[in-house]
N, C-alpha and C. Protein backbone atom coordinates (compact mmCIF):
# COMPACT_ATOMS: atom_id res chain seq x y z
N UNK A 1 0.83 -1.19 0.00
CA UNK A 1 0.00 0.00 0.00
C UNK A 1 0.87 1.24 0.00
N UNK A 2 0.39 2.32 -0.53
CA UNK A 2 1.22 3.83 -0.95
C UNK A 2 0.28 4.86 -0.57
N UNK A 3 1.17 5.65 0.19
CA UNK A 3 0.17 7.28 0.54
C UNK A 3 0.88 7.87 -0.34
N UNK A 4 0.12 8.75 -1.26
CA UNK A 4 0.87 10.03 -1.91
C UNK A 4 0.44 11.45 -1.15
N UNK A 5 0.61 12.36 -0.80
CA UNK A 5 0.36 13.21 -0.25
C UNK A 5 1.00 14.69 -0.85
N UNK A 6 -0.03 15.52 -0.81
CA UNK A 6 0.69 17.17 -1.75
C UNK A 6 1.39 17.28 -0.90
N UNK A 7 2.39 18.65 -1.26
CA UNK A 7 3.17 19.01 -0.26
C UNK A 7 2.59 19.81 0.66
N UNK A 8 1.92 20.69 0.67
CA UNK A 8 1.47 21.61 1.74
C UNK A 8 0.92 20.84 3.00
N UNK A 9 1.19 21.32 4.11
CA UNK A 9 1.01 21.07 5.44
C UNK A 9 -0.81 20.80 5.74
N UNK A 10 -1.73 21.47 5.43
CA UNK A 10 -2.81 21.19 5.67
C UNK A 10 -3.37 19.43 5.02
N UNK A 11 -2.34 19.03 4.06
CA UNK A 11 -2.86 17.81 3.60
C UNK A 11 -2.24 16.61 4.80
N UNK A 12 -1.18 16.97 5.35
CA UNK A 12 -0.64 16.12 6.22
C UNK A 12 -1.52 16.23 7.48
N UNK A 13 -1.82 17.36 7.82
CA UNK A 13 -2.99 17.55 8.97
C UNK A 13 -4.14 16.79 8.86
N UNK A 14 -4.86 16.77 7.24
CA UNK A 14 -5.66 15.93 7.02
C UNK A 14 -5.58 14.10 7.43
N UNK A 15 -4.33 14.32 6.74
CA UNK A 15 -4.07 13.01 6.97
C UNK A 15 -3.59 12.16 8.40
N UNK A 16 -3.02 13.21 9.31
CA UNK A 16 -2.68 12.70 10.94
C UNK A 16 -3.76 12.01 11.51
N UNK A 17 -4.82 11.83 11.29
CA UNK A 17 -5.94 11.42 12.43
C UNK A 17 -6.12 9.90 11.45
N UNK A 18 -6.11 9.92 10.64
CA UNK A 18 -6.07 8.18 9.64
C UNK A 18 -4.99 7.71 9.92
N UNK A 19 -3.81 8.09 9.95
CA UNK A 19 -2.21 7.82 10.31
C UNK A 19 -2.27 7.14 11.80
N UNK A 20 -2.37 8.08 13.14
CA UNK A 20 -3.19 7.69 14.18
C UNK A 20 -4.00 6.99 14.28
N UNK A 21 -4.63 6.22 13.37
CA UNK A 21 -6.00 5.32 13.62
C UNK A 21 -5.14 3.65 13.25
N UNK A 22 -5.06 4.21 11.80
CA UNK A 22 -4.66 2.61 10.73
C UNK A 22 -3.16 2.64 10.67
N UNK A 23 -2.01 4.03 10.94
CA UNK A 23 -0.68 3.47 10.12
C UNK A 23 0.16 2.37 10.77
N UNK A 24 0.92 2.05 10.72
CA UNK A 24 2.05 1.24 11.56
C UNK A 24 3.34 1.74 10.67
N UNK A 25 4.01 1.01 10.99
CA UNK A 25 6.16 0.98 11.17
C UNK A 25 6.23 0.85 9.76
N UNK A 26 5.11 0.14 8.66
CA UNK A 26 5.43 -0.13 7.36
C UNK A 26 4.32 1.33 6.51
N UNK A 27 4.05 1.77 6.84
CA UNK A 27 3.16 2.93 6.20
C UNK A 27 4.07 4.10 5.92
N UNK A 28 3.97 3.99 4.68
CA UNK A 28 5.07 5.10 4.15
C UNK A 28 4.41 6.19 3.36
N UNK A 29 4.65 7.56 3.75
CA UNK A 29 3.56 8.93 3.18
C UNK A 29 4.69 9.18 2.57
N UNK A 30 4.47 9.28 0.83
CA UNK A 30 5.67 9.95 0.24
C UNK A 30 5.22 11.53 -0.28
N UNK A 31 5.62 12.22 -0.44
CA UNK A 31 4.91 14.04 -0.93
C UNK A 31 5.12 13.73 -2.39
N UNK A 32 4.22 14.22 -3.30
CA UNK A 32 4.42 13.88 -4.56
C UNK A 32 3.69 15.25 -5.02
N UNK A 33 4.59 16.34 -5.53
CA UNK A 33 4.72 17.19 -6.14
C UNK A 33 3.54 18.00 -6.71
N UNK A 34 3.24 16.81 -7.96
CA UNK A 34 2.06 16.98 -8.76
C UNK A 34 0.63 16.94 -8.22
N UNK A 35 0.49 16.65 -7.08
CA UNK A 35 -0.84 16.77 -6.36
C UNK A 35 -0.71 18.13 -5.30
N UNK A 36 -0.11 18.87 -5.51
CA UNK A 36 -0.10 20.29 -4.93
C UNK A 36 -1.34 20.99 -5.36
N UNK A 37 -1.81 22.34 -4.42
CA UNK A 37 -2.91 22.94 -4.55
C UNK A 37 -2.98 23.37 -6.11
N UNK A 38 -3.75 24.08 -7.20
CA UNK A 38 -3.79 24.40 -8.18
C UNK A 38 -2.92 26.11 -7.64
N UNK A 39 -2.49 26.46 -8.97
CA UNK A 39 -1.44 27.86 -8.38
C UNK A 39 -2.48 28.72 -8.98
N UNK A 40 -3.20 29.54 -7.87
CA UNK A 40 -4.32 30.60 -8.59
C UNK A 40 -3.51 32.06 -8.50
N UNK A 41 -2.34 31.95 -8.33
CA UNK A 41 -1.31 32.90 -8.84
C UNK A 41 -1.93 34.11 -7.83
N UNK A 42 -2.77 35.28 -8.62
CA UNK A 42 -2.77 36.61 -7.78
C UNK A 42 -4.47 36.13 -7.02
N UNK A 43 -5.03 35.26 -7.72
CA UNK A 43 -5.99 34.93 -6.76
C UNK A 43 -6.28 34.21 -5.61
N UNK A 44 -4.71 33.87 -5.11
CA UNK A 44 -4.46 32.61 -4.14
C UNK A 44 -4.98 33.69 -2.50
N UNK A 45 -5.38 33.12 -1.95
CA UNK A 45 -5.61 33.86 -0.20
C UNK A 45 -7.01 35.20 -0.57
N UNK A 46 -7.39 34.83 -1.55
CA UNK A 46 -8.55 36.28 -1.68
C UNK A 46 -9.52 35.52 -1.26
N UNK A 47 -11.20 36.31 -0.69
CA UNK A 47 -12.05 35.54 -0.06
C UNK A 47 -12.73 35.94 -1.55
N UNK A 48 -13.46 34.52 -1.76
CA UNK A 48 -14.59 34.18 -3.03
C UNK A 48 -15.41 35.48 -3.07
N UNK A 49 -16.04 36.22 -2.37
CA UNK A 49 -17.15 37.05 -3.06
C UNK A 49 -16.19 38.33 -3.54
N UNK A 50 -14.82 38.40 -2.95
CA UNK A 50 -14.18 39.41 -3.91
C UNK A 50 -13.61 38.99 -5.64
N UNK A 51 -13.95 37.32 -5.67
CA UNK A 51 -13.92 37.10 -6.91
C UNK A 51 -15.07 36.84 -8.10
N UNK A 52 -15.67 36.48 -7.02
CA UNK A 52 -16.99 36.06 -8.21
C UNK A 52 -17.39 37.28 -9.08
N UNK A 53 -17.29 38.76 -8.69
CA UNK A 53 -17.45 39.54 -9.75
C UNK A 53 -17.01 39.50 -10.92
N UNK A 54 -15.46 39.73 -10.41
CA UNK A 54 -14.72 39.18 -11.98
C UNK A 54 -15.25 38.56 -13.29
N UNK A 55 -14.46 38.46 -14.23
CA UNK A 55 -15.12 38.33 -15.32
C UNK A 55 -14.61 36.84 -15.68
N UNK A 56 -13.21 36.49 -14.65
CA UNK A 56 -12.73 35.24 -14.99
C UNK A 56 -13.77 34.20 -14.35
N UNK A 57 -13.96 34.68 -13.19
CA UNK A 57 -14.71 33.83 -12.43
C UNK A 57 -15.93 33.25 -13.28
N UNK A 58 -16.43 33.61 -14.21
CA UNK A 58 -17.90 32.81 -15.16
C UNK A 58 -16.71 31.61 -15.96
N UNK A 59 -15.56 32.21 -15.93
CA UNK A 59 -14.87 30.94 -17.16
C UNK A 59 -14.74 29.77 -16.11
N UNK A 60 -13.82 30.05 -15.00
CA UNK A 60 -13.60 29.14 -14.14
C UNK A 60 -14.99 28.02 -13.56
N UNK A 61 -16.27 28.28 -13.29
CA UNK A 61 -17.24 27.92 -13.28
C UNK A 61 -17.60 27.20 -15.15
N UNK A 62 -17.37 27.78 -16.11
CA UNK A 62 -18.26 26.94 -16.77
C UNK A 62 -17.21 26.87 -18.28
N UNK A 63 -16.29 27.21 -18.31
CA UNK A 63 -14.86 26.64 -18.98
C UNK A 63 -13.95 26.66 -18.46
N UNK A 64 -13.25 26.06 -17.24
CA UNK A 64 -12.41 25.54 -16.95
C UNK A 64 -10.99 25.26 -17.79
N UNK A 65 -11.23 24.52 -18.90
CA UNK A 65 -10.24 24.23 -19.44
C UNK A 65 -9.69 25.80 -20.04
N UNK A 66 -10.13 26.71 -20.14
CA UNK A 66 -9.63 27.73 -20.96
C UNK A 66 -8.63 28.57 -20.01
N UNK A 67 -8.85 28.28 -18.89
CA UNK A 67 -8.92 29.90 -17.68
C UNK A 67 -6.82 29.06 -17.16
N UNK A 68 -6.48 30.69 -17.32
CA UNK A 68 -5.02 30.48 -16.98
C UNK A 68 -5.17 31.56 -15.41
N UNK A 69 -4.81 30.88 -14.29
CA UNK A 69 -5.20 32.18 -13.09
C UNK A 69 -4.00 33.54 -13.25
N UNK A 70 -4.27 34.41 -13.23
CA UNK A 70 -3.04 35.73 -13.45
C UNK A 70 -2.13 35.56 -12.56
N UNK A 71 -0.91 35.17 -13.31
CA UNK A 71 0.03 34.94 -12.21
C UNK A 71 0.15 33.37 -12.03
N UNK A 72 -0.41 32.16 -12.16
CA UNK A 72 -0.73 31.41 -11.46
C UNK A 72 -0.48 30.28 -12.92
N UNK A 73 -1.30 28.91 -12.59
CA UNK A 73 -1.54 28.22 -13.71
C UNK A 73 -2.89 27.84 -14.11
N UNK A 74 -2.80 27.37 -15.19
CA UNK A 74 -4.11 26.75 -16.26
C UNK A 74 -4.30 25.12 -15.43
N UNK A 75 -5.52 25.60 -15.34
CA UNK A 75 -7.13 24.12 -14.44
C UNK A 75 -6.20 23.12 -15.50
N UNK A 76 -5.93 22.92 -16.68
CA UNK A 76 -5.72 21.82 -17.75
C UNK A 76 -4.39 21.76 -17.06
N UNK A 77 -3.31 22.51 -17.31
CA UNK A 77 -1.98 21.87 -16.32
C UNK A 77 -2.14 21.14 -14.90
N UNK A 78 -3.05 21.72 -14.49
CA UNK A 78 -3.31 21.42 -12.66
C UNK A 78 -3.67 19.75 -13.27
N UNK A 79 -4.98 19.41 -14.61
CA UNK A 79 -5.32 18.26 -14.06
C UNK A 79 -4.20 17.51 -15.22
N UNK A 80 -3.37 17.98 -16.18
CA UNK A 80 -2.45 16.78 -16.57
C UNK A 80 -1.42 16.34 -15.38
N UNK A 81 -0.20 17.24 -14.72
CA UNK A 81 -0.12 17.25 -14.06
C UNK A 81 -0.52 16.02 -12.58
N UNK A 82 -1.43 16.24 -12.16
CA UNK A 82 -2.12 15.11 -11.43
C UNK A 82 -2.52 14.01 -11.71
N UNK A 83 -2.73 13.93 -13.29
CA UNK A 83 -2.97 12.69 -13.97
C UNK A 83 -1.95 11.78 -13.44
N UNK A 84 -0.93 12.90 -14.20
CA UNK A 84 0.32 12.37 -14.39
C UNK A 84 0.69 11.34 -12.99
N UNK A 85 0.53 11.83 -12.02
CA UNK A 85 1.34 11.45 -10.88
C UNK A 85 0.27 10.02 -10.10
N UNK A 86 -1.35 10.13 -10.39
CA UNK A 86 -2.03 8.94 -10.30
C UNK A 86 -1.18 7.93 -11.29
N UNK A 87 -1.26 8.03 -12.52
CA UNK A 87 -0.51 6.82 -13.26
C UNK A 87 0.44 6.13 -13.31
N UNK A 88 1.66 7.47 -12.38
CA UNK A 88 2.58 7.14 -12.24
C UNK A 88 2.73 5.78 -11.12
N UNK A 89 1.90 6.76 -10.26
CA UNK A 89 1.60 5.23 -9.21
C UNK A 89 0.79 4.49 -9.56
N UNK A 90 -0.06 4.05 -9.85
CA UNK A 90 -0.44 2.98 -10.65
C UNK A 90 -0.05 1.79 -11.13
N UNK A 91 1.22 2.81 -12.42
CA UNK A 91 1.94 1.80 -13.08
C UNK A 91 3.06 1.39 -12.44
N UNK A 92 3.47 2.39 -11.40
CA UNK A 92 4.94 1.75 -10.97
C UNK A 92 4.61 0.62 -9.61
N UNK A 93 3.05 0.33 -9.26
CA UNK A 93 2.98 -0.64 -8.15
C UNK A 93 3.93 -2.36 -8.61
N UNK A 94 4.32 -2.77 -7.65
CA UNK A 94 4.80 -4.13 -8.34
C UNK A 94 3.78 -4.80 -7.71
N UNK A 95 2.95 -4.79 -6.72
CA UNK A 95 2.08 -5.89 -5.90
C UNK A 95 0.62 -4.76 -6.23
N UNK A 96 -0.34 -5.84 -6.30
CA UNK A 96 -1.77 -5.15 -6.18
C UNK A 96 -1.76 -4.75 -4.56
N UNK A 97 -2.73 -3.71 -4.36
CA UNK A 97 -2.81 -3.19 -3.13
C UNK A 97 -3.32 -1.36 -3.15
N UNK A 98 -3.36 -1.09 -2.52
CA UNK A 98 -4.02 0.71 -2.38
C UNK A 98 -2.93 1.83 -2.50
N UNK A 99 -3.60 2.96 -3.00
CA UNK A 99 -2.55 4.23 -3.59
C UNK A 99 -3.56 4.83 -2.63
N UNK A 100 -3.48 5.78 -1.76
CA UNK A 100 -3.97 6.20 -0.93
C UNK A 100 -3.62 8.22 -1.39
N UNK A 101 -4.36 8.74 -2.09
CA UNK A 101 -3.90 10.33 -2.13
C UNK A 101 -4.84 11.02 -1.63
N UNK A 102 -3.79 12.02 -0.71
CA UNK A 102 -3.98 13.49 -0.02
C UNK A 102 -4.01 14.33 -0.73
N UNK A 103 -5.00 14.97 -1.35
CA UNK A 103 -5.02 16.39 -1.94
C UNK A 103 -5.91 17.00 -1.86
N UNK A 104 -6.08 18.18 -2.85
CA UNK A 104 -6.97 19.28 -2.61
C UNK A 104 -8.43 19.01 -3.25
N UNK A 105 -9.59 19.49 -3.09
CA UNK A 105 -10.82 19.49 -3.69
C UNK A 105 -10.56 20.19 -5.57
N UNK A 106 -10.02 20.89 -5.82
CA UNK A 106 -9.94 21.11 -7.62
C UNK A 106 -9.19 19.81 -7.94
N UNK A 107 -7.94 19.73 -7.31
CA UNK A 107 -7.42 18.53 -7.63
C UNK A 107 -7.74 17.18 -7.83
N UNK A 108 -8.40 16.81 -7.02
CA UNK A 108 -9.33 15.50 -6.92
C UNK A 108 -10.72 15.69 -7.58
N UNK A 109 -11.09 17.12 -7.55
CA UNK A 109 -12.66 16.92 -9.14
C UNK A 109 -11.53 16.77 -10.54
N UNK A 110 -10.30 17.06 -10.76
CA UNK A 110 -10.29 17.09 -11.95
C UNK A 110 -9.42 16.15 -12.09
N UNK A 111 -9.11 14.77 -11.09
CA UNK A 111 -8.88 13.40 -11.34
C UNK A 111 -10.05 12.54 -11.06
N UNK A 112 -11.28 12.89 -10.84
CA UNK A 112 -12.53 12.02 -11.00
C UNK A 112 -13.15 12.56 -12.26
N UNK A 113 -13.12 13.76 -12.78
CA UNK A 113 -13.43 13.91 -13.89
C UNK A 113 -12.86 13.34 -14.83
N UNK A 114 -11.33 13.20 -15.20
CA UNK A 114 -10.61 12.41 -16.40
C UNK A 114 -10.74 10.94 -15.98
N UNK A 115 -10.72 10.56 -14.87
CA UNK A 115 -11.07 8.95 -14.42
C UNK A 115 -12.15 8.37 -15.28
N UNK A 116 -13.36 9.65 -15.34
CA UNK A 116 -14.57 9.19 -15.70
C UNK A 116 -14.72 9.66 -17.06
N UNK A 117 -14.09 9.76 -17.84
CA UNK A 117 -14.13 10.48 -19.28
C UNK A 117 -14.35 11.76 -19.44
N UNK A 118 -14.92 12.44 -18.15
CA UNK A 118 -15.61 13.35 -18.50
C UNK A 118 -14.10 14.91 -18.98
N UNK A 119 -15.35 15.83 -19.54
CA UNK A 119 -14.15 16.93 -20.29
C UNK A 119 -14.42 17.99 -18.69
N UNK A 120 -12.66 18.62 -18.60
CA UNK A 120 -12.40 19.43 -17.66
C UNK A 120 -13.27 20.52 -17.44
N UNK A 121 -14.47 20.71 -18.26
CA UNK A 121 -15.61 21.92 -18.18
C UNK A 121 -16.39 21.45 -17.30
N UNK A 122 -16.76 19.92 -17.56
CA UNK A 122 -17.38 19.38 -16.51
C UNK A 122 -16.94 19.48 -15.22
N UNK A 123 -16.02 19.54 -14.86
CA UNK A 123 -15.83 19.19 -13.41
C UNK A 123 -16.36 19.77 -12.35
N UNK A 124 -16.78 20.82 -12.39
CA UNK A 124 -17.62 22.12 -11.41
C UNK A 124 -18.53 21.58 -10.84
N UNK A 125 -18.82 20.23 -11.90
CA UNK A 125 -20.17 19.69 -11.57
C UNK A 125 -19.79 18.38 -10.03
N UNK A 126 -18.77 18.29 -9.69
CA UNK A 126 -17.87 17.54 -9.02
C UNK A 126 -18.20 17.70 -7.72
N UNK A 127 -18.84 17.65 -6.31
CA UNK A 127 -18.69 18.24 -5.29
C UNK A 127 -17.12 17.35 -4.46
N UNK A 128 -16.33 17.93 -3.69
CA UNK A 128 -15.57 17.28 -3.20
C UNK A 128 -15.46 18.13 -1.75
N UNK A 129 -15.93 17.84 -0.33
CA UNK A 129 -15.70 18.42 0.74
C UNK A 129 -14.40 18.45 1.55
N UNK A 130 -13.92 18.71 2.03
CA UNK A 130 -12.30 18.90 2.77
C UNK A 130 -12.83 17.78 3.74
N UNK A 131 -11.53 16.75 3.85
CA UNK A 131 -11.30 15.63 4.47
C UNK A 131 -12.46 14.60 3.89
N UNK A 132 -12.80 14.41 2.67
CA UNK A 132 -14.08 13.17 2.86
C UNK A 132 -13.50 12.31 1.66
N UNK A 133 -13.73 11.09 1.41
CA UNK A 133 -13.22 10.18 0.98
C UNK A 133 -13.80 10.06 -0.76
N UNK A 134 -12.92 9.75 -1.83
CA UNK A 134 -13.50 8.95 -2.95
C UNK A 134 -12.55 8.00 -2.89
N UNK A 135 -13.04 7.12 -3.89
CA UNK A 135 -12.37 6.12 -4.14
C UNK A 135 -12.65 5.75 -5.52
N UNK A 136 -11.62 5.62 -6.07
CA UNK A 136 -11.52 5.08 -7.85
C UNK A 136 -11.32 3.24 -8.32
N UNK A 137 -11.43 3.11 -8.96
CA UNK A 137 -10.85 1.82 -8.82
C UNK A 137 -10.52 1.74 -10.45
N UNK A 138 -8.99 1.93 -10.48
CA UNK A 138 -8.17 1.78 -11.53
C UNK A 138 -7.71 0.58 -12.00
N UNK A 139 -8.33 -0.93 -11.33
CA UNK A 139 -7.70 -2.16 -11.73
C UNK A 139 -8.74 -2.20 -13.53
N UNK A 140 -9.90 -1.79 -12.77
CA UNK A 140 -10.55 -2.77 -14.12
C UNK A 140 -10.80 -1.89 -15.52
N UNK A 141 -10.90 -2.56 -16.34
CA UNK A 141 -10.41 -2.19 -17.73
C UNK A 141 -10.72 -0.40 -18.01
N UNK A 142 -11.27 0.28 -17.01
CA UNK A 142 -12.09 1.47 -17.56
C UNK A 142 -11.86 1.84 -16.09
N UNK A 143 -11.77 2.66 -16.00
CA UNK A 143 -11.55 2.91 -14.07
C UNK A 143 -13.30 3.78 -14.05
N UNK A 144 -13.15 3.40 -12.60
CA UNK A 144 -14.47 3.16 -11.69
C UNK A 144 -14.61 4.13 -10.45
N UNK A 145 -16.01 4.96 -10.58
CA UNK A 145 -16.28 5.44 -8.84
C UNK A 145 -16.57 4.72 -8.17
N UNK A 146 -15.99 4.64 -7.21
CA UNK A 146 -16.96 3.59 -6.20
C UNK A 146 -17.87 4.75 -5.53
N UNK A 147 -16.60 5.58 -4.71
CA UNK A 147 -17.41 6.30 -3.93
C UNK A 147 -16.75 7.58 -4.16
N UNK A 148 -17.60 8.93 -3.94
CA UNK A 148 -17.35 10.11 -4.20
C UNK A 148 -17.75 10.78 -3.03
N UNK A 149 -16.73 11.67 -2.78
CA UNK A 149 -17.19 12.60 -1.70
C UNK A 149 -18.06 12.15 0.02
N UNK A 150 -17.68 11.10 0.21
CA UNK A 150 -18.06 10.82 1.59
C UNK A 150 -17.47 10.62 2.71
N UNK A 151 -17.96 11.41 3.58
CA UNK A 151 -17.38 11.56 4.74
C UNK A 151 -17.71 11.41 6.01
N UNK A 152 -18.79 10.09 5.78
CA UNK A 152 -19.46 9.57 7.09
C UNK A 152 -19.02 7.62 7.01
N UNK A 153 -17.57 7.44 6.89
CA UNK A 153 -17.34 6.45 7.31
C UNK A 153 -15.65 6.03 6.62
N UNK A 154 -15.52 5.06 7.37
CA UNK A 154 -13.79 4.88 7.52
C UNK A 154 -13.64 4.37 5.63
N UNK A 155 -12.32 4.24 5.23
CA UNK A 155 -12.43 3.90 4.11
C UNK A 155 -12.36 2.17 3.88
N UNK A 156 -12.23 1.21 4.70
CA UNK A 156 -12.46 0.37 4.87
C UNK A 156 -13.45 -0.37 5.16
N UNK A 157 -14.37 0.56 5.77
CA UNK A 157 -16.16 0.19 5.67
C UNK A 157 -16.86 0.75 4.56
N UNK A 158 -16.03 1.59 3.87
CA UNK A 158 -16.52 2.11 2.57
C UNK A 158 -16.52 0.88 1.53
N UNK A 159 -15.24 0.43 1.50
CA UNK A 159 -14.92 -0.43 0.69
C UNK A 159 -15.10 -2.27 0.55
N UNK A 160 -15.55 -2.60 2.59
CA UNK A 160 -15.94 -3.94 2.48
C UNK A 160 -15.09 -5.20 2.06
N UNK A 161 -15.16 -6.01 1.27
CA UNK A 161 -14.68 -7.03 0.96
C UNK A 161 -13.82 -6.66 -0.69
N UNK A 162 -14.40 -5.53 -1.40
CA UNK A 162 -13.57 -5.12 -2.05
C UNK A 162 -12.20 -4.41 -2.08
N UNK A 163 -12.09 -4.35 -1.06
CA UNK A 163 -10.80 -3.33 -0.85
C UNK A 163 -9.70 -4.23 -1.19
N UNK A 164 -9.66 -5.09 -1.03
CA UNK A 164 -8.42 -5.99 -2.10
C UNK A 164 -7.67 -5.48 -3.33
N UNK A 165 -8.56 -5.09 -3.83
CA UNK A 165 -8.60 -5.01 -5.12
C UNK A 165 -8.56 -3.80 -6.36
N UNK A 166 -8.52 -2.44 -4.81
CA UNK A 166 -8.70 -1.18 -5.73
C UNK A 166 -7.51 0.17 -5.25
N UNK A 167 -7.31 0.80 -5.77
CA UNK A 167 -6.85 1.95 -5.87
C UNK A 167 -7.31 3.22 -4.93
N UNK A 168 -6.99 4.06 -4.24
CA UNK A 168 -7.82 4.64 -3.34
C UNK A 168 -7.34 6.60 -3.78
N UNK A 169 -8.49 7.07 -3.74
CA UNK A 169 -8.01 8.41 -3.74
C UNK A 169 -9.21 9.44 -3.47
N UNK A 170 -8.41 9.79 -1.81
CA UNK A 170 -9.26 10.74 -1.31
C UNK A 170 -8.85 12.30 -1.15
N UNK A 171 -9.86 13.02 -0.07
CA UNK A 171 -9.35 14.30 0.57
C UNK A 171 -9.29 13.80 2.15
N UNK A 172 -8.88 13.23 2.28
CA UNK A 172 -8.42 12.91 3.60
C UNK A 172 -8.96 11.94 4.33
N UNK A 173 -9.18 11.50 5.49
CA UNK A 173 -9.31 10.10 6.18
C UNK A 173 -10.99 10.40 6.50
N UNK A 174 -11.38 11.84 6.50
CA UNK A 174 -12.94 12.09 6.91
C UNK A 174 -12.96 11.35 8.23
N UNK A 175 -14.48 11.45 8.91
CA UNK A 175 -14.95 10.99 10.05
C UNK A 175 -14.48 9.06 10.38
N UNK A 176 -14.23 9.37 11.23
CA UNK A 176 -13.49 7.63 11.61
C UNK A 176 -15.02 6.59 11.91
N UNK A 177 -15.99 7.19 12.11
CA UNK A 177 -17.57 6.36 12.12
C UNK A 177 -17.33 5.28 11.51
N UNK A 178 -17.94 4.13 12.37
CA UNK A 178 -18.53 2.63 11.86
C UNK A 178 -20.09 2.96 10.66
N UNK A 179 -19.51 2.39 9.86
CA UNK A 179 -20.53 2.18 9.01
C UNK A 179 -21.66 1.53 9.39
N UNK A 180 -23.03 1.37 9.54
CA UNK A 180 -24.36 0.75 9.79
C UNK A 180 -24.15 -0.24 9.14
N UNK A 181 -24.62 -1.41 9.73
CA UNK A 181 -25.01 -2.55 9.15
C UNK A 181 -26.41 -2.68 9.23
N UNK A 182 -26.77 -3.43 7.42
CA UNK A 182 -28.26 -3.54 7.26
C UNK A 182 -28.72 -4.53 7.72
């Protein structure tokens, strides 16, 4: 099993309370570059209603792929980029087992969006909450949601008897809750 984790400190925060729960002596968090926040350049630390006026802000909402942030980079670099660094792990596993990634909410809509075919305009349509779990499953011929955006249970009760078998990529460990049994 593999944690990838962005570099910034709030993803490792995310991740301390799952670390604390499940890691041991063999759990290894490596920082992997390409899953860093998107660079919104001069719009980075501004609060949203001083942006939504803007004129970029309608592209960012409903063309994505076009919008370069001033100063900053293009949504399409942010999600090749991140592609990049899911596949990388992927392809470089030698044993089946879980890729476990820490990153940001743009970051993770615009690796469930290319997961799922869909085009980077789509992704807005994506909800992703801080700390809550998806999960992909990159074994089988076409990769797969299992689960998107949830954050009312461990990722191991998410996953059940399948977890053998899949690829994992969240926003963090979410609520540690036992899942209900039916």
């Amino acid at each position: 099993n593999q944690i990838l984790i962005s570099p910034l400190e709030r993803c490792r925060e995310t991740l301390e309370p799952w670390l604390e729960k499940y890691g041991n002596s063999r759990t290894k968090v490596e920082i992997e570059p390409r899953l860093i926040e998107v660079d919104y350049g001069s719009w980075s630390g501004k609060k949203l209603r001083s942006l939504t006026p803007q004129k970029l802000w309608s592209s960012v909402q409903r063309t994505p792929s076009r919008v370069t942030f001033p100063g900053g980079e293009s949504l399409l670099a942010m999600q090749e980029r991140s592609m990049a660094a899911i596949h990388d792990a992927f392809g470089a596993r030698s044993s089946k087992g879980h890729v476990m990634v820490v990153s940001h909410g743009d970051v993770i809509k615009s690796i469930v969006a290319s997961s799922l075919g869909m085009h980077l305009d789509e992704f807005q349509r994506i909800v992703i909450d801080p700390a809550s779990v998806t999960i992909i499953d990159f074994e089988s011929p076409r990769p797969r949601a299992l689960v998107i955006n949830n954050a009312s249970g461990s990722v191991s009760a998410l996953l059940g008897d399948r977890a053998k078998k899949r690829i994992l990529l969240g926003g963090g460990s979410g609520p540690l809750a036992k899942k209900k049994s039916k």
